[in-house]
Protein backbone atom coordinates (compact mmCIF):
# COMPACT_ATOMS: atom_id res chain seq x y z
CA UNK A 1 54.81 80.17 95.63
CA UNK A 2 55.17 83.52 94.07
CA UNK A 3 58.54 84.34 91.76
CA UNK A 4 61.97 85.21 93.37
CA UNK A 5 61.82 89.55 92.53
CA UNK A 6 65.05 90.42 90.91
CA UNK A 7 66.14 93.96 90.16
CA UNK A 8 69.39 93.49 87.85
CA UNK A 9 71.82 96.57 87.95
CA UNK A 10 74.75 96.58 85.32
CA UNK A 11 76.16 99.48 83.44
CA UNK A 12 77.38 97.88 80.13
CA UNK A 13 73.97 97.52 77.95
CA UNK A 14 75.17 94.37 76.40
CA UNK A 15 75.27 92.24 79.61
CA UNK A 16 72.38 93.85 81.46
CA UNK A 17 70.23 92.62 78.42
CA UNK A 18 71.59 89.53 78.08
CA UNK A 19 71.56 88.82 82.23
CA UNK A 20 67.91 90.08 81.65
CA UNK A 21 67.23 88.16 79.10
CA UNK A 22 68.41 85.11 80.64
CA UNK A 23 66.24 85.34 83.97
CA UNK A 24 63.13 86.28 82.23
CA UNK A 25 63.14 82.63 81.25
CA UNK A 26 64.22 81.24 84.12
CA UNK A 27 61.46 79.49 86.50
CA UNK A 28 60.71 81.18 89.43
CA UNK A 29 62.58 84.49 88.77
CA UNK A 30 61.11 87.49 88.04
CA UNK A 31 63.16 90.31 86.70
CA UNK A 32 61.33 93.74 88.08
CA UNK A 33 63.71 96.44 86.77
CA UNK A 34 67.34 96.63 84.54
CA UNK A 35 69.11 99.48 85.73
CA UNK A 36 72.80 101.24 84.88
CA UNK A 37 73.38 103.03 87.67
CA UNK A 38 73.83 102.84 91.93
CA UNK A 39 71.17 105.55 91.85
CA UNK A 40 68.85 103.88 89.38
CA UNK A 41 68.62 100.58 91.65
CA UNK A 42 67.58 103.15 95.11
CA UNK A 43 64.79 104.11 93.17
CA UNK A 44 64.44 100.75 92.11
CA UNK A 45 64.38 99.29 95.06
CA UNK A 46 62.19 101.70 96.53
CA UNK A 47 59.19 101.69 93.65
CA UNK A 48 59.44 98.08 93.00
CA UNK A 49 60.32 96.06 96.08
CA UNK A 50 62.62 93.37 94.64
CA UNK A 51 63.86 90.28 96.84
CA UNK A 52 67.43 90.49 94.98
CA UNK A 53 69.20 93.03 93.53
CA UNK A 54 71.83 91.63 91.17
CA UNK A 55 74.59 93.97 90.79
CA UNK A 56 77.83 94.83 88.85
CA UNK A 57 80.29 96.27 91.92
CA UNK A 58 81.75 98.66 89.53
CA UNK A 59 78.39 100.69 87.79
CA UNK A 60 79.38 104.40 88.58
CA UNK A 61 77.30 107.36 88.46
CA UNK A 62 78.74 108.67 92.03
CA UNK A 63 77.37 105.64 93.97
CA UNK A 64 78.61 101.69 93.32
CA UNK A 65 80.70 98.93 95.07
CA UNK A 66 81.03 99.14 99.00
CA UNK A 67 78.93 102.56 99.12
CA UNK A 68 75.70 100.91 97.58
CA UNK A 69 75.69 97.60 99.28
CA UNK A 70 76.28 99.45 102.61
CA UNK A 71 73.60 101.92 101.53
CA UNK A 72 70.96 98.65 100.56
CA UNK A 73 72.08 96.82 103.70
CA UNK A 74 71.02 99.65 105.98
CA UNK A 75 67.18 99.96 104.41
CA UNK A 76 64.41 99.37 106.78
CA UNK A 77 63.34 95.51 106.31
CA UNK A 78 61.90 93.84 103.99
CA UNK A 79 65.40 95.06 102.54
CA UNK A 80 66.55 93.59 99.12
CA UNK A 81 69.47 90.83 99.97
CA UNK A 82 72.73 91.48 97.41
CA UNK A 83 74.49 88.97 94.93
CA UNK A 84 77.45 91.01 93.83
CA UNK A 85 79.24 90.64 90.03
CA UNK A 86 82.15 91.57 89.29
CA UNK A 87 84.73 90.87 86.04
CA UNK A 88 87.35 90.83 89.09
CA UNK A 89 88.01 87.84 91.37
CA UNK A 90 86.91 86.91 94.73
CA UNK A 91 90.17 88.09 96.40
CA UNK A 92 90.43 91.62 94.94
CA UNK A 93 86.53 92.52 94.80
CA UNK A 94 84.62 89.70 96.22
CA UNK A 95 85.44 90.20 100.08
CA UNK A 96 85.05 93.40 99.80
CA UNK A 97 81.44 93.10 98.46
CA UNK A 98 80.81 90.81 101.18
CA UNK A 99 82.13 92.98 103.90
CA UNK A 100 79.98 95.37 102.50
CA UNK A 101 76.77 94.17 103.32
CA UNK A 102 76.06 91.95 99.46
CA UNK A 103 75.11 88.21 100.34
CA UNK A 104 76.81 86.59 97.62
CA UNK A 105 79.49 87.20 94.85
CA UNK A 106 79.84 85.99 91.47
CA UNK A 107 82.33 86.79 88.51
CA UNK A 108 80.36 86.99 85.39
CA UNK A 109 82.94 83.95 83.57
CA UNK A 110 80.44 82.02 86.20
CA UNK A 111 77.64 79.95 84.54
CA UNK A 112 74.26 80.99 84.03
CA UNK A 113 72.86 77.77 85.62
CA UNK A 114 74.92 78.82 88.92
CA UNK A 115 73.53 82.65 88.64
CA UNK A 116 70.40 81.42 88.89
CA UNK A 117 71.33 79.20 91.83
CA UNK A 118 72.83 81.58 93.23
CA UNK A 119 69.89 83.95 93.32
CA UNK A 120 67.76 81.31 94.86
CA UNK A 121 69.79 80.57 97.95
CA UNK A 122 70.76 84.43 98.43
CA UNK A 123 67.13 84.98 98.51
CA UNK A 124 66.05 82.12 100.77
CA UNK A 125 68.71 83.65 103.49
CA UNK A 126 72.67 81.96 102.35
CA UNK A 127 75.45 83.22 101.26
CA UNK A 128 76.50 82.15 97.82
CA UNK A 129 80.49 82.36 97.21
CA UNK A 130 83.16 80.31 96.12
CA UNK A 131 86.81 79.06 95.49
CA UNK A 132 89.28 80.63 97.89
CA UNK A 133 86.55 83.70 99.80
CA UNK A 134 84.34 80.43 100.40
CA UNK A 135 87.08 79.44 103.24
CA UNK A 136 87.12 83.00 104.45
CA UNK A 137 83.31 83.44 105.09
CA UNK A 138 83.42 82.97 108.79
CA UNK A 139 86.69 84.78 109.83
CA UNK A 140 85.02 87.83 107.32
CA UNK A 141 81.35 87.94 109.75
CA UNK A 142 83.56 87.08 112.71
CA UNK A 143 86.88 89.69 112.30
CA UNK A 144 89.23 87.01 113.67
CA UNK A 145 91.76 87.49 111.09
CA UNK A 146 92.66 90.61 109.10
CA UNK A 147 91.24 91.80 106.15
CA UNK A 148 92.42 90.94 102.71
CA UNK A 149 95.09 89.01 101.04
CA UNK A 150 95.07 90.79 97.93
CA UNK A 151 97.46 93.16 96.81
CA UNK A 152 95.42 95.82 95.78
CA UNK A 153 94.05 95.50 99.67
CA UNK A 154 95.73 98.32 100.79
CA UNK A 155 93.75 100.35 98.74
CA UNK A 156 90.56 102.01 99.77
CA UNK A 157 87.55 101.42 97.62
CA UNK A 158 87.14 104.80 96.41
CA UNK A 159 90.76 104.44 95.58
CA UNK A 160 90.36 101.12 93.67
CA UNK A 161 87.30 102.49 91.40
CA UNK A 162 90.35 105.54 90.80
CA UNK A 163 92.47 102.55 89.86
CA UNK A 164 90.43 100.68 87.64
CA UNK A 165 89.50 103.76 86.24
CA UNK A 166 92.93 104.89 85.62
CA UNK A 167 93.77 101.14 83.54
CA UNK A 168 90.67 101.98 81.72
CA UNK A 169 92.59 104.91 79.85
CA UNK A 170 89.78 107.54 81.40
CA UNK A 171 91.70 110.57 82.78
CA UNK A 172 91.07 112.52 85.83
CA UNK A 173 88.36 114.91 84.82
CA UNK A 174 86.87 111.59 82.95
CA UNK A 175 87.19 110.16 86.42
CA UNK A 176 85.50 112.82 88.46
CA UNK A 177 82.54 112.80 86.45
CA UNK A 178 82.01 109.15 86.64
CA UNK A 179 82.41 108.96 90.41
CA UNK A 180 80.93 112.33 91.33
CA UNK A 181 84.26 114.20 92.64
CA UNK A 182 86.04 116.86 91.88
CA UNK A 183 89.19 116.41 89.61
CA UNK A 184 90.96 117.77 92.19
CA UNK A 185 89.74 114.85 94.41
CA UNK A 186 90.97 112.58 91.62
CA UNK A 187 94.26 113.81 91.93
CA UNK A 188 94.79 113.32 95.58
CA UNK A 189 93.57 109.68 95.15
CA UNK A 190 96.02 109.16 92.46
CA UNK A 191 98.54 110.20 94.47
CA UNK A 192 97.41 108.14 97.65
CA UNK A 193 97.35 105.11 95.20
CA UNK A 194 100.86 105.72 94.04
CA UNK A 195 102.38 105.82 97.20
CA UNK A 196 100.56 103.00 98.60
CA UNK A 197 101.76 100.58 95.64
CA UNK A 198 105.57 102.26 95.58
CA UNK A 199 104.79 103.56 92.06
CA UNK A 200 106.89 106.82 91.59
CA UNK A 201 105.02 108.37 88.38
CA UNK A 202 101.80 108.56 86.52
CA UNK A 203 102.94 106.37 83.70
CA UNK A 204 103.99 103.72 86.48
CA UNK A 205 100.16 103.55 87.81
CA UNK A 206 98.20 103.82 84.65
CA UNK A 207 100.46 100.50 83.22
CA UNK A 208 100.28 99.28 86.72
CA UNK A 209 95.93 99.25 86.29
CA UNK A 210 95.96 98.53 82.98
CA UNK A 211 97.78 94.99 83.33
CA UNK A 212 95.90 94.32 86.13
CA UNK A 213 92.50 94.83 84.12
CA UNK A 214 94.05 92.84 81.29
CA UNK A 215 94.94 89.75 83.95
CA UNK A 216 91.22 90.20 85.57
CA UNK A 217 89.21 89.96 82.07
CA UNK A 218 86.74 87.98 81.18
């Protein structure tokens, strides 16, 4: 039986090396490509074919999260299945990966015994979640209840990468290069996020992001 193809996709050098490092020596997994950004794993994808593209939701460079795992789940078949990571929980970034098109969702505080489990079972066909989305899984493929029970739902998920952005201290111009918009475009999503979350300044938001980065670490 011929190696599980992985392509790993993460935009902080450290833990791309170390999840490559990791599967290298792992039975049965071969790791075909590290890659930092959402338009590094399309060409990826395209010149080396893997099975499973592991991914960080948040890896910038104009395409990530919802966008890319839309964009991978529309490819003609054999199309690479999804296991999403995220430094965020299930509830906040995990359904939405899911809803995007990604077959499974990890945080990266998850083992490295369970990464590797959960590449084999995304690849064979499953799903591979957990804790509280794990209960959600069929009311998510079916629609029979709404969407979300996070706070930060109301947001859209160009306006949560503005978000996180924001608690990350980058400022709008910062922003617009890392996403591919304008800083214009920034602006308007700021404002869109403020409103949404009843935050009347700039000061509010940024402190807002910042302790909710600080509560989602790992």
């Amino acid at each position: 039986m011929r190696p599980i193809r992985v392509l790993i996709a993460e935009d902080q050098d450290l833990v791309r090396s170390g999840l490559t490092s990791l599967l290298a020596s792992t039975p049965g997994i071969e790791v075909v490509a590290s890659v930092r950004t959402g338009l590094e794993v399309m060409a990826g994808v395209e010149e080396r074919r893997p099975d499973v593209v592991v991914c960080d939701y948040f890896l910038g460079g104009g395409l990530e999260g919802a966008d890319l795992f839309a964009t991978l789940s529309q490819l003609p078949a054999p199309r690479p299945r999804v296991l999403a990571l995220s430094m965020h929980g299930e509830t906040s970034v995990g359904e939405r990966a899911i809803r995007a098109g990604a077959r499974g969702f990890m945080t990266k505080e998850d083992s490295a015994g369970e990464l590797a489990h959960a590449i084999q079972k995304v690849a064979s066909g499953g799903i591979h979640v957990s804790g509280e989305l794990l209960g959600r899984i069929s009311d998510i493929f079916s629609g029979s209840r709404p969407p979300f029970t996070h706070a930060l739902s109301v947001l859209s998920d160009r306006e949560l990468q503005v978000y996180r952005l924001l608690g990350a201290n980058l400022d709008l111009w910062e922003i617009g290069q890392r996403l591919g918009i304008s800083t214009r475009t920034v602006g308007t999503h700021r404002e869109a996020i403020k409103r949404k979350l009843f935050l009347q300044t700039g000061e509010q938001l940024v402190a807002h992001a910042r302790a909710w980065l600080r509560a989602n670490a790992t």
